[in-house]
Protein backbone atom coordinates (compact mmCIF):
# COMPACT_ATOMS: atom_id res chain seq x y z
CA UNK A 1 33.85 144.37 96.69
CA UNK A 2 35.28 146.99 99.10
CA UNK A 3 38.80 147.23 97.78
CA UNK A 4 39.52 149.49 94.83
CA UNK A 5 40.76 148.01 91.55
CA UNK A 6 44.16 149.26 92.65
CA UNK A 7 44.52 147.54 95.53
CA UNK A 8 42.98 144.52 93.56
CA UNK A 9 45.75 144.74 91.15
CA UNK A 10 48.55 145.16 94.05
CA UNK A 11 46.75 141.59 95.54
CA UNK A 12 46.95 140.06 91.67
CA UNK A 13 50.33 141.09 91.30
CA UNK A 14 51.51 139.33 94.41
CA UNK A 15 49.96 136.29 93.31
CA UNK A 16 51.78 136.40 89.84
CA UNK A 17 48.83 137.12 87.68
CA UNK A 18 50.57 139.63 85.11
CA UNK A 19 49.05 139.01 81.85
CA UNK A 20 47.28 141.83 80.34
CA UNK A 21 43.50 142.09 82.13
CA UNK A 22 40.97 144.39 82.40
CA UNK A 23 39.52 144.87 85.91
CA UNK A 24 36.04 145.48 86.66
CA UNK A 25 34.99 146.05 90.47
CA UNK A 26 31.96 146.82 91.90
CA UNK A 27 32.75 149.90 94.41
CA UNK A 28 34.19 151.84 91.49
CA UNK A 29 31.10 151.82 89.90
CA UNK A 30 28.28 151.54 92.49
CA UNK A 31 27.30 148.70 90.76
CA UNK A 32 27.37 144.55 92.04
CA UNK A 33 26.72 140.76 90.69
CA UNK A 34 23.71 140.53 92.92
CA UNK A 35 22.00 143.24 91.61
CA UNK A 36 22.67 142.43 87.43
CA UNK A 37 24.16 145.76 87.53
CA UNK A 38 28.53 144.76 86.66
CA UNK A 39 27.00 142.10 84.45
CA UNK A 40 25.23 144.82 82.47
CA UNK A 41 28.11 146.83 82.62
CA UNK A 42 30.16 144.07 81.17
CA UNK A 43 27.40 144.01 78.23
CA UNK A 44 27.75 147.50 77.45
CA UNK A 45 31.77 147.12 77.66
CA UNK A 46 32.03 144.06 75.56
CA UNK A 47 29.34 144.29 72.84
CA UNK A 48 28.42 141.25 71.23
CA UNK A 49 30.54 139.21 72.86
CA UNK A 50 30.76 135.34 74.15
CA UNK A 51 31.40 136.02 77.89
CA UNK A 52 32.28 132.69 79.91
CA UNK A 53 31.21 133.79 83.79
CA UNK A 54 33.43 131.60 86.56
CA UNK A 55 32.31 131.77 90.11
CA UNK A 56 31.61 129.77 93.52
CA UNK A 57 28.31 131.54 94.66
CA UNK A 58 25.67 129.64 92.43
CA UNK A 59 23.16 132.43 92.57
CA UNK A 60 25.12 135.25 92.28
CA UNK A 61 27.98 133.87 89.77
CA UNK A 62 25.97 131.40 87.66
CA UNK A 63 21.98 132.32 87.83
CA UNK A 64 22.73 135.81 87.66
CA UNK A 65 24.88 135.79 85.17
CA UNK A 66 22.85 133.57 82.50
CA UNK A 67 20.11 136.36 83.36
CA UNK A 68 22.30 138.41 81.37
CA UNK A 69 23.17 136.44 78.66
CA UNK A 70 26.60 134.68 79.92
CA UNK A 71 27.60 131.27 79.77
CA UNK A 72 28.49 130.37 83.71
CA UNK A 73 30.71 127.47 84.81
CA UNK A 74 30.40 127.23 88.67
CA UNK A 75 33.42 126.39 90.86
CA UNK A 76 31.89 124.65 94.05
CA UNK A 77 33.59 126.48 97.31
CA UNK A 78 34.58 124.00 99.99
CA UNK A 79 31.25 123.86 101.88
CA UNK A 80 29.52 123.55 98.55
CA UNK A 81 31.96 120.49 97.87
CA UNK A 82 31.07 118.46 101.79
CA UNK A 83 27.45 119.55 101.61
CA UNK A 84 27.16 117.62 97.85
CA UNK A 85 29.46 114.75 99.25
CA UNK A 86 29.27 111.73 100.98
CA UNK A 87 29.54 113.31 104.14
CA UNK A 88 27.57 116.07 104.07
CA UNK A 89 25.66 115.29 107.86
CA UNK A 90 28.77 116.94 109.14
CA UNK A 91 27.13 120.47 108.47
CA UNK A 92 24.41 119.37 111.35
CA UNK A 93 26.55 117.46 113.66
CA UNK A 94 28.27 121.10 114.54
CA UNK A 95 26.64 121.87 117.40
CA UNK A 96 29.15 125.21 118.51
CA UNK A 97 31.73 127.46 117.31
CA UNK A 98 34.95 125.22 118.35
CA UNK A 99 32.85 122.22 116.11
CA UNK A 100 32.29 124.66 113.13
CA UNK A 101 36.00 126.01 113.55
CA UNK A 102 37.28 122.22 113.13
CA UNK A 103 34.52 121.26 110.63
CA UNK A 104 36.12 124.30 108.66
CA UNK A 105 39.32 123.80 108.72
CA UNK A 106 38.87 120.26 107.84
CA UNK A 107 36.84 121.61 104.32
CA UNK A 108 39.94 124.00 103.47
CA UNK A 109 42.42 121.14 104.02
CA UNK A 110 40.75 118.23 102.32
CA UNK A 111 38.48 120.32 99.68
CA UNK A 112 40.47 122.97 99.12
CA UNK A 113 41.00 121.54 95.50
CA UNK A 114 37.56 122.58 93.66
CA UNK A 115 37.67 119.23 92.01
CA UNK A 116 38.57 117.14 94.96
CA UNK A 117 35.65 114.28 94.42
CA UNK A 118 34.84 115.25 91.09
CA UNK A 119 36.45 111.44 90.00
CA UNK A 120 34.70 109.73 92.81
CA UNK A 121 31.12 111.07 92.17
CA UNK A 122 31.08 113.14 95.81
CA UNK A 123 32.77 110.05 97.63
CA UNK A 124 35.48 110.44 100.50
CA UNK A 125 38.66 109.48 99.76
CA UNK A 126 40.71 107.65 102.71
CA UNK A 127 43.59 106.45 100.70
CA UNK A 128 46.03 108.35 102.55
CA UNK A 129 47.23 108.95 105.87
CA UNK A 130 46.40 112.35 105.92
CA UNK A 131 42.58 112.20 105.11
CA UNK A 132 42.49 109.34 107.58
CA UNK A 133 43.78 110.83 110.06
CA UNK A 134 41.06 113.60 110.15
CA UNK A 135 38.16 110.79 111.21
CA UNK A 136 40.13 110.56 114.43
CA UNK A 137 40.99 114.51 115.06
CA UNK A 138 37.89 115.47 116.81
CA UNK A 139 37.90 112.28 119.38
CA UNK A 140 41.38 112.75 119.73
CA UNK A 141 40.97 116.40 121.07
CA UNK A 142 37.34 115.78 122.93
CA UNK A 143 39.34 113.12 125.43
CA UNK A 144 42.43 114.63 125.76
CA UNK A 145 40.91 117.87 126.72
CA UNK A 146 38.32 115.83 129.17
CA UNK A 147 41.90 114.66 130.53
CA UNK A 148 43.02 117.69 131.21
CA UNK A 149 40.37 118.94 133.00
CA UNK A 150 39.94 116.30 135.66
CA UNK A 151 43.52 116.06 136.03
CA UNK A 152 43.62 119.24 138.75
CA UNK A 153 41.47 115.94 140.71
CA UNK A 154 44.77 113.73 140.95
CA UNK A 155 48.14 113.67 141.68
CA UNK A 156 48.98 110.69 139.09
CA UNK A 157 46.83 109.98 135.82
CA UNK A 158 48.16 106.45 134.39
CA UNK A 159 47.48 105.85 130.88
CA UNK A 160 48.13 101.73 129.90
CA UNK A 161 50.16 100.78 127.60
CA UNK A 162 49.61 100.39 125.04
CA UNK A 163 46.44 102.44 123.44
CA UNK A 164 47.19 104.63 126.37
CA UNK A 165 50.80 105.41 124.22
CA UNK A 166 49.34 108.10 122.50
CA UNK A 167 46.82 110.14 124.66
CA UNK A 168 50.26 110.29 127.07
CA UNK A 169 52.46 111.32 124.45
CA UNK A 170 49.70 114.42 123.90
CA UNK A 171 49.28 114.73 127.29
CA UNK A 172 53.09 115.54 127.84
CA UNK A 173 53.41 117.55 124.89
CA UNK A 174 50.26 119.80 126.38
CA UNK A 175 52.24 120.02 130.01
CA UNK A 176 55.55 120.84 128.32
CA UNK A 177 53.84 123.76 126.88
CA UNK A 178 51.70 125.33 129.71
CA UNK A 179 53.53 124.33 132.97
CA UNK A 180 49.80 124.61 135.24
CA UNK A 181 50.67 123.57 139.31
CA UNK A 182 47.59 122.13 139.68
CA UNK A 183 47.89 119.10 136.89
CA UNK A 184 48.59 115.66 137.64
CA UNK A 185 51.52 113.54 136.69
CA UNK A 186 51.15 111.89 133.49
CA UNK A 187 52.62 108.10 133.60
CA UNK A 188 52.86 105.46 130.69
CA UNK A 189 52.61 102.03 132.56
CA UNK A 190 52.98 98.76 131.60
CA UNK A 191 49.32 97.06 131.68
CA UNK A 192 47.14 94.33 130.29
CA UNK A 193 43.96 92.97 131.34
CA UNK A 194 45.46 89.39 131.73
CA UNK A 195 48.54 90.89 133.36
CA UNK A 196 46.44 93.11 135.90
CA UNK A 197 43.71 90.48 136.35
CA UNK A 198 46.17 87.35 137.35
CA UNK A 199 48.04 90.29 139.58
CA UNK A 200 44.73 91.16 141.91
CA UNK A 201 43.63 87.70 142.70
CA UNK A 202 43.65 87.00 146.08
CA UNK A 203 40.67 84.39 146.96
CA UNK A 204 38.40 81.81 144.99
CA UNK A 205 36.38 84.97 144.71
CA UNK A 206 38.52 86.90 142.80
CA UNK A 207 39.34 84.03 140.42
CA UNK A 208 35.27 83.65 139.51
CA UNK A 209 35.57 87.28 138.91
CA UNK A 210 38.37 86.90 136.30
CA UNK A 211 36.62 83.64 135.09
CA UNK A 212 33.42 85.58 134.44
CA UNK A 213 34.45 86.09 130.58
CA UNK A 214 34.03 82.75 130.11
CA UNK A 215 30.29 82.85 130.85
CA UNK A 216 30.16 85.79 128.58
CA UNK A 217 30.98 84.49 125.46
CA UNK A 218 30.34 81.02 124.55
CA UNK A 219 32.85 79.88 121.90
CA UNK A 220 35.92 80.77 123.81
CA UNK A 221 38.08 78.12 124.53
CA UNK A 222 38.59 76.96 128.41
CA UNK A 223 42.30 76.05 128.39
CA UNK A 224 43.22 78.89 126.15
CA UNK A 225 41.64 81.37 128.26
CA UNK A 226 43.07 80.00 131.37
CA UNK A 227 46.62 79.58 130.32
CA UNK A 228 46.38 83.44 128.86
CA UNK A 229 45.17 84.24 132.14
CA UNK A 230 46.90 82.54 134.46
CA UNK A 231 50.11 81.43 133.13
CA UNK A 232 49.30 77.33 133.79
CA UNK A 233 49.64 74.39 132.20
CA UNK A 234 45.58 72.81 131.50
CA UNK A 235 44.63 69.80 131.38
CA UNK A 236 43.45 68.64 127.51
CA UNK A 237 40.05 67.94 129.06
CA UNK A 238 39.51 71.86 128.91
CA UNK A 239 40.38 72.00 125.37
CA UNK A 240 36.89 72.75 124.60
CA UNK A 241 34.58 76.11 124.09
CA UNK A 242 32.74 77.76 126.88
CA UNK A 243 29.48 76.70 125.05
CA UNK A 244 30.23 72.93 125.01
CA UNK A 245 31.80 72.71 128.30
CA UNK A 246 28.14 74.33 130.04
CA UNK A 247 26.40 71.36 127.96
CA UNK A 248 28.58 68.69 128.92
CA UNK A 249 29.10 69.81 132.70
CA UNK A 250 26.51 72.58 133.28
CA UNK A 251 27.88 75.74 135.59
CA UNK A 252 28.15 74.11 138.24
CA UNK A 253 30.58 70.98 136.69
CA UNK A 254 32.54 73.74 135.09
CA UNK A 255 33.54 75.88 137.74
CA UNK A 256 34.41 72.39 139.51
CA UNK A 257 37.20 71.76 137.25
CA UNK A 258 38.46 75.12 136.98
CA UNK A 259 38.72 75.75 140.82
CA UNK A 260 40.72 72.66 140.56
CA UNK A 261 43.35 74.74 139.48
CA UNK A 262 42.68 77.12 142.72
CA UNK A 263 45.85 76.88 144.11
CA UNK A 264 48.29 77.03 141.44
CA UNK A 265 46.77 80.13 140.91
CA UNK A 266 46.57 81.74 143.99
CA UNK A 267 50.37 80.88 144.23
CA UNK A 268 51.05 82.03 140.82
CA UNK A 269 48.91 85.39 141.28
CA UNK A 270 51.13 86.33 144.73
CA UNK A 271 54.08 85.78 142.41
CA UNK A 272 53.09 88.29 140.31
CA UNK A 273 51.49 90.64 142.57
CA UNK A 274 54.79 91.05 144.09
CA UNK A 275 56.62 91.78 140.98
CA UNK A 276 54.14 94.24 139.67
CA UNK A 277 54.21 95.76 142.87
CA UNK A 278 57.76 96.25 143.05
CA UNK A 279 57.50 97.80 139.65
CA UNK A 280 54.46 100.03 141.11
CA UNK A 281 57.18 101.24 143.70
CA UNK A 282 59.86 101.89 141.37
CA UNK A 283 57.24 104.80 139.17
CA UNK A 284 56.61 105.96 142.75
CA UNK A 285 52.86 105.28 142.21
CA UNK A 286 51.88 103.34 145.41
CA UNK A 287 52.66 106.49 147.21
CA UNK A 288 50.28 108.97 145.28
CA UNK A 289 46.72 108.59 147.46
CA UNK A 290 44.62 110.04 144.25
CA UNK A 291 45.04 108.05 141.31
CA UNK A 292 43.31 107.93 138.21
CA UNK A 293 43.67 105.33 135.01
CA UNK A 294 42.44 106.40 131.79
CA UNK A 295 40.76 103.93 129.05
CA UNK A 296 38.97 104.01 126.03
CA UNK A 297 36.35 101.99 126.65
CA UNK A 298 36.04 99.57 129.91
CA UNK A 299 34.01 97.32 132.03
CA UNK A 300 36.21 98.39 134.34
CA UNK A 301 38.57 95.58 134.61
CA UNK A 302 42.19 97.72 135.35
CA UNK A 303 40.54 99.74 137.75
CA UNK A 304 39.06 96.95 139.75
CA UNK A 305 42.54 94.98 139.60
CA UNK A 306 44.46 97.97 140.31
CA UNK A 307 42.31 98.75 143.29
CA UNK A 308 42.49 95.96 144.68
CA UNK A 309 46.86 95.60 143.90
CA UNK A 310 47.01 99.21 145.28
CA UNK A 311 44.64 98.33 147.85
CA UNK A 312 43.35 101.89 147.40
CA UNK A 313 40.45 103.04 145.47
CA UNK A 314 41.43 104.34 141.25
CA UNK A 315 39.11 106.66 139.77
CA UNK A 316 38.83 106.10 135.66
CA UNK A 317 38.66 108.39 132.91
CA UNK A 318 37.12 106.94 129.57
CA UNK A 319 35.54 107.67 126.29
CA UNK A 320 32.85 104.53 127.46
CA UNK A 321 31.69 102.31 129.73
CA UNK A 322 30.23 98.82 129.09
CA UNK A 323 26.91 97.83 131.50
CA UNK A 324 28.29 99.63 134.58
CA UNK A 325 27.60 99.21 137.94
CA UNK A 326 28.66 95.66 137.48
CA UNK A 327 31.33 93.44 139.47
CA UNK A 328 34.02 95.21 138.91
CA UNK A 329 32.43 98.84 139.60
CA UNK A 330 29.29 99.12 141.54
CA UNK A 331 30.41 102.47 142.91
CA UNK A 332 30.09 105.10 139.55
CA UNK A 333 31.64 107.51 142.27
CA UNK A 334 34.98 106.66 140.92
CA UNK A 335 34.03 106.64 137.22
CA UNK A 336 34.59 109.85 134.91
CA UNK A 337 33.21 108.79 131.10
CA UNK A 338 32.21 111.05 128.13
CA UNK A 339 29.46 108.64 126.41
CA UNK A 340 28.51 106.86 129.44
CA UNK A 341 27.56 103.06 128.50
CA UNK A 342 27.87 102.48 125.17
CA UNK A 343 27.25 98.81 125.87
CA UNK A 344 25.07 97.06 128.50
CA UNK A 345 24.15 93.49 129.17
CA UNK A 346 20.69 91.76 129.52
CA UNK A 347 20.14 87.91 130.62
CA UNK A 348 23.32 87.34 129.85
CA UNK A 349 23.63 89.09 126.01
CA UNK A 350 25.57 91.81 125.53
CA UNK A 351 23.78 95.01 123.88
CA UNK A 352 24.91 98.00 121.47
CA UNK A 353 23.84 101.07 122.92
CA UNK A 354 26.01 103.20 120.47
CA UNK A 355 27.58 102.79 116.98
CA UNK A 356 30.44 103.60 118.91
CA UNK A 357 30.64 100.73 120.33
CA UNK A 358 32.19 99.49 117.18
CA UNK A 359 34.10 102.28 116.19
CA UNK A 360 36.06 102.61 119.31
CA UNK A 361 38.43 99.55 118.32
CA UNK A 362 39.79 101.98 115.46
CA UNK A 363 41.15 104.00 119.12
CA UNK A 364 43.23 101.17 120.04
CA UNK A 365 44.84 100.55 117.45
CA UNK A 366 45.27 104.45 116.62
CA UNK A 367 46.65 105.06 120.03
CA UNK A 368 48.87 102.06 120.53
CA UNK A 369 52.41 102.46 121.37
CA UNK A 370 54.94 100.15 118.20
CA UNK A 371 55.91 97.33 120.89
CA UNK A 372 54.05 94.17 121.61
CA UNK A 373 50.97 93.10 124.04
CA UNK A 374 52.77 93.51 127.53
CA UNK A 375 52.16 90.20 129.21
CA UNK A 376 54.16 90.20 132.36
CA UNK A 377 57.31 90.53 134.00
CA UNK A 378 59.91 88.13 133.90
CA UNK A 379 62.00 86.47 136.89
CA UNK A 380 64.59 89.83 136.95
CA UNK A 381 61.76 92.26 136.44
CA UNK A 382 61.55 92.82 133.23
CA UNK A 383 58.98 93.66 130.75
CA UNK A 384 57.85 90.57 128.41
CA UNK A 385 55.77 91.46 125.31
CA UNK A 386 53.67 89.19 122.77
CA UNK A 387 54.48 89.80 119.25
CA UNK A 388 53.00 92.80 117.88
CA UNK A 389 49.61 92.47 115.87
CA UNK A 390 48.87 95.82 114.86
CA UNK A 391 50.37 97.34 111.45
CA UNK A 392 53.36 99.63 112.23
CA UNK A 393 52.93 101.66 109.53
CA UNK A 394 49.19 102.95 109.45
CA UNK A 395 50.25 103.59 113.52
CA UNK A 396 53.05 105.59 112.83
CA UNK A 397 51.95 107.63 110.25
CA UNK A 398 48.22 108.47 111.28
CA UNK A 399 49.99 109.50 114.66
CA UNK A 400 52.11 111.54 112.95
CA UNK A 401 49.46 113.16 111.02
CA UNK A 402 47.02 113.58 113.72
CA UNK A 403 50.01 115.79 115.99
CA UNK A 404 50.69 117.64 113.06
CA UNK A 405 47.68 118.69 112.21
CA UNK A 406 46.29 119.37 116.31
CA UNK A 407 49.96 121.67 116.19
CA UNK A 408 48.88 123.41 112.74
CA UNK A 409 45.33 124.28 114.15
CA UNK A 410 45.91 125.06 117.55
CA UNK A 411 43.95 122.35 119.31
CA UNK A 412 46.34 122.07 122.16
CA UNK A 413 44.29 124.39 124.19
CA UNK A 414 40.47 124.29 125.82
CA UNK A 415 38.12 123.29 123.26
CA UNK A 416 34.45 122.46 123.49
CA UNK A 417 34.46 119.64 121.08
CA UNK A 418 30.85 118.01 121.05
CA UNK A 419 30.29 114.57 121.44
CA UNK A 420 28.19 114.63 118.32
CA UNK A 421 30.69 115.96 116.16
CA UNK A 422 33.37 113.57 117.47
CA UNK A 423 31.53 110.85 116.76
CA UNK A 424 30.62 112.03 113.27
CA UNK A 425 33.93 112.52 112.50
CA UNK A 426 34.65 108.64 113.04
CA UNK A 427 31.28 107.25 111.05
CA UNK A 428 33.45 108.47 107.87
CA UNK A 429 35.14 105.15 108.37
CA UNK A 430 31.76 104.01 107.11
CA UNK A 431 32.00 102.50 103.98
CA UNK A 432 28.66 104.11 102.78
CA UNK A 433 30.39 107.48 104.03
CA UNK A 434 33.89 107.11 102.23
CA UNK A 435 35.86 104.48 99.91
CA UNK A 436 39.28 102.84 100.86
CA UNK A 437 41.27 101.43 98.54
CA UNK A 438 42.64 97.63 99.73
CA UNK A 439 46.01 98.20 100.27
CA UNK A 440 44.90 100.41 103.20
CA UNK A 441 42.03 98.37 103.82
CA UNK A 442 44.71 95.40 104.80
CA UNK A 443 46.27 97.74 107.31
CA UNK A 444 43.85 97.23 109.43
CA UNK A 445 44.02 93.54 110.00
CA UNK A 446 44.89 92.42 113.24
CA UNK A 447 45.58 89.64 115.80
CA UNK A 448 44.87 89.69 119.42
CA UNK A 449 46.39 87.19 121.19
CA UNK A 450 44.16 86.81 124.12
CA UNK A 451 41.35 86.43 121.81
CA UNK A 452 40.32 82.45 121.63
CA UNK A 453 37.39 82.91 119.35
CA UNK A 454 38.57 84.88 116.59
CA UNK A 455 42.52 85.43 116.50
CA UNK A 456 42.75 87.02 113.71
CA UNK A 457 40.28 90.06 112.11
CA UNK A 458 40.04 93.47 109.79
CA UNK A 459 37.96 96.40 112.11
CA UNK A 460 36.76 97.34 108.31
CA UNK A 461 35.20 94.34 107.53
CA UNK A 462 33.61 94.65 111.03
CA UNK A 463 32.19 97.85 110.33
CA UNK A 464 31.67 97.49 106.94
């Protein structure tokens, strides 16, 4: 040690340690622990003692020290603590400094108790707010940052409502403290895929193109889909999955029967075209010629239908992309994404290309605004919102947590955040990785209303 046992004591002293102590440091005698040399000074000191040696460094405070005849109890440091956990593959998913800086200040927050997992055998804890919160920290400042540096690209960026709620609310809070000329607008905007897709339909075309889900997965149901969708009343005879309507009527039967609803819904689609438009003009953001929308993960469905409402082309900014080119983007000119495709489809099957492809559903419900599924406007303009499916609560509070922290660490600023480490970060959700207790287990049950298949699920037992 450098410091003198003076200014040793001054540091002690400050920290309220004034029982009676002897003080033994190495630069007063030329002496260290790595060397044996304090221990056998200690010896010499204390004849015939029982000496109890305390330390973090387990060669230097515990081997060493039974070398010379001490008892040694070792106090793991914070790295020692993640590299004997559960999630100890965070060590080699820092790929720079701005990783190991987060990966650090992550150990002195969570670990900075020496027996932090000693009750849970080396196991994560998520049973608060607060640890959770860290599993989306990294992803959370990887995009944002992305955001900020294409935004010099655009005059508007629109982030969705309503997992777009949060990424805005940093984005603002980044603008409000560094006024830069060069960065686009930031604008929270009502959206849905149902609400865009219904909005941008113009021809039979476009309806196959918004009917194309169907064919995708077999056990949603017909008339479900296409009253979500379209706002109709069905007929009872499409009261029947995908899967069983193919066998009964084959493709070509199907797409009779819903094109029998082809005018209704161009009508119904100019109705609301004109509406959303209107509310378009209102934010001002017909007007702005270089647009871009951000999402978390996308076949590219709001881009498409805002294209084609704008009539002007929208660039997108994502954490993913699912099999693109495809019909909605053939032209990866206008698409800006971090992982690239994390899903892609063959013969008709949809593939995983990344475990991220799971993960990213914790995103939208970690970035969604508190009000419900926005569905449309009604006759005076107004927005109209489904019930709200997500819990309040775990929303609130792990945004909360997550601004906090970002504010306590400085990560408001440029950061070269891997992808690797980001990811990492979120596989503690894992439950080989970490344990949740049920009670926050059940905040993650959800229901998504334009879901025919499965209304109602928990993204942990997705994951599992």
């Amino acid at each position: 040690m450098y410091f003198p046992k003076e200014i040793i004591k001054e540091i002690l002293d400050k920290c309220g340690i004034n029982i009676s102590y002897s003080l033994l440091v190495s630069c007063d005698y030329n002496v260290s622990k790595m060397n044996g040399g304090l221990y056998s000074l200690l010896n010499r000191i204390e004849k015939n003692k029982k000496i109890l040696h305390i330390g973090d460094n387990y060669k230097i405070d515990i081997l060493n020290a039974k070398k010379n005849n001490m008892d040694a109890f070792w106090i793991m440091s914070g790295y020692d603590i993640l590299t004997a956990s559960s999630i100890a593959y965070l060590v080699d998913s820092a790929k720079n400094l701005d990783d190991r800086i987060m990966v650090g200040n992550f150990v002195a927050e969570v670990f900075n108790d020496p027996f932090s997992l000693n009750l849970y055998r080396g196991k994560m804890q998520l049973n608060s707010f607060h640890n959770l919160s860290y599993c989306f920290i990294p992803i959370t400042a990887l995009f944002l940052n992305f955001i900020l540096e294409k935004s010099s690209n655009y005059d508007l960026i629109l982030f969705p409502s309503r997992d777009g709620y949060f990424l805005h609310h940093l984005y603002q809070l980044v603008n409000a403290d560094e006024i830069i000329k060069n960065r686009a607008k930031g604008v929270y905007i009502y959206a849905s895929r149902s609400a865009v897709n219904r909005a941008s339909v113009f021809n039979e075309n476009d309806i196959k193109v918004v009917c194309n889900k169907l064919l995708e997965e077999d056990k949603l149901n017909i008339k479900y889909y296409l009253e979500m969708q379209f706002l109709l009343n069905v007929e009872e005879e499409l009261d029947i999955t995908i899967g069983q309507a193919i066998e009964q009527w084959g493709e070509s039967g199907l797409w009779e029967r819903i094109l029998f609803y082809k005018s209704s819904i161009l009508e119904m689609a100019d109705k609301e075209r004109k509406k959303y438009l209107n509310y378009l003009e209102i934010l001002g953001i017909n007007q702005s010629n270089h647009i871009a929308i951000v999402d978390i993960v996308t076949q590219g469905t709001l881009i498409y239908g805002f294209s084609k409402i704008l009539g002007k082309p929208v660039d997108l900014l994502s954490l993913g992309t699912t099999a693109m080119p495809n019909q909605y983007i053939e032209n990866l000119k206008y698409v800006n994404s971090i992982f690239g495709n994390i899903w892609n489809n063959v013969g008709g099957t949809a593939y995983s290309l990344s475990d991220f492809s799971g993960l990213q559903l914790f995103l939208e419900v970690i970035y969604a605004s508190l009000e419900g599924q926005f569905r449309g406007f009604d006759e005076d303009g107004q927005v109209m919102t489904l019930e709200y499916e997500y819990n309040k609560e775990l929303v609130q509070n792990v945004q909360s947590e997550i601004e906090m922290i970002m504010r306590e660490n400085n990560y408001f600023k440029e950061l070269e955040i891997s992808k690797e480490l980001a990811l990492a970060f979120l596989r503690i959700l894992y439950s080989q990785n970490s344990d949740m207790n049920e009670d926050m287990k059940k905040r993650f049950t959800f229901c998504d209303p334009y879901d025919g298949s499965e209304k109602r699920c928990n993204l942990m037992e997705r994951i599992g």
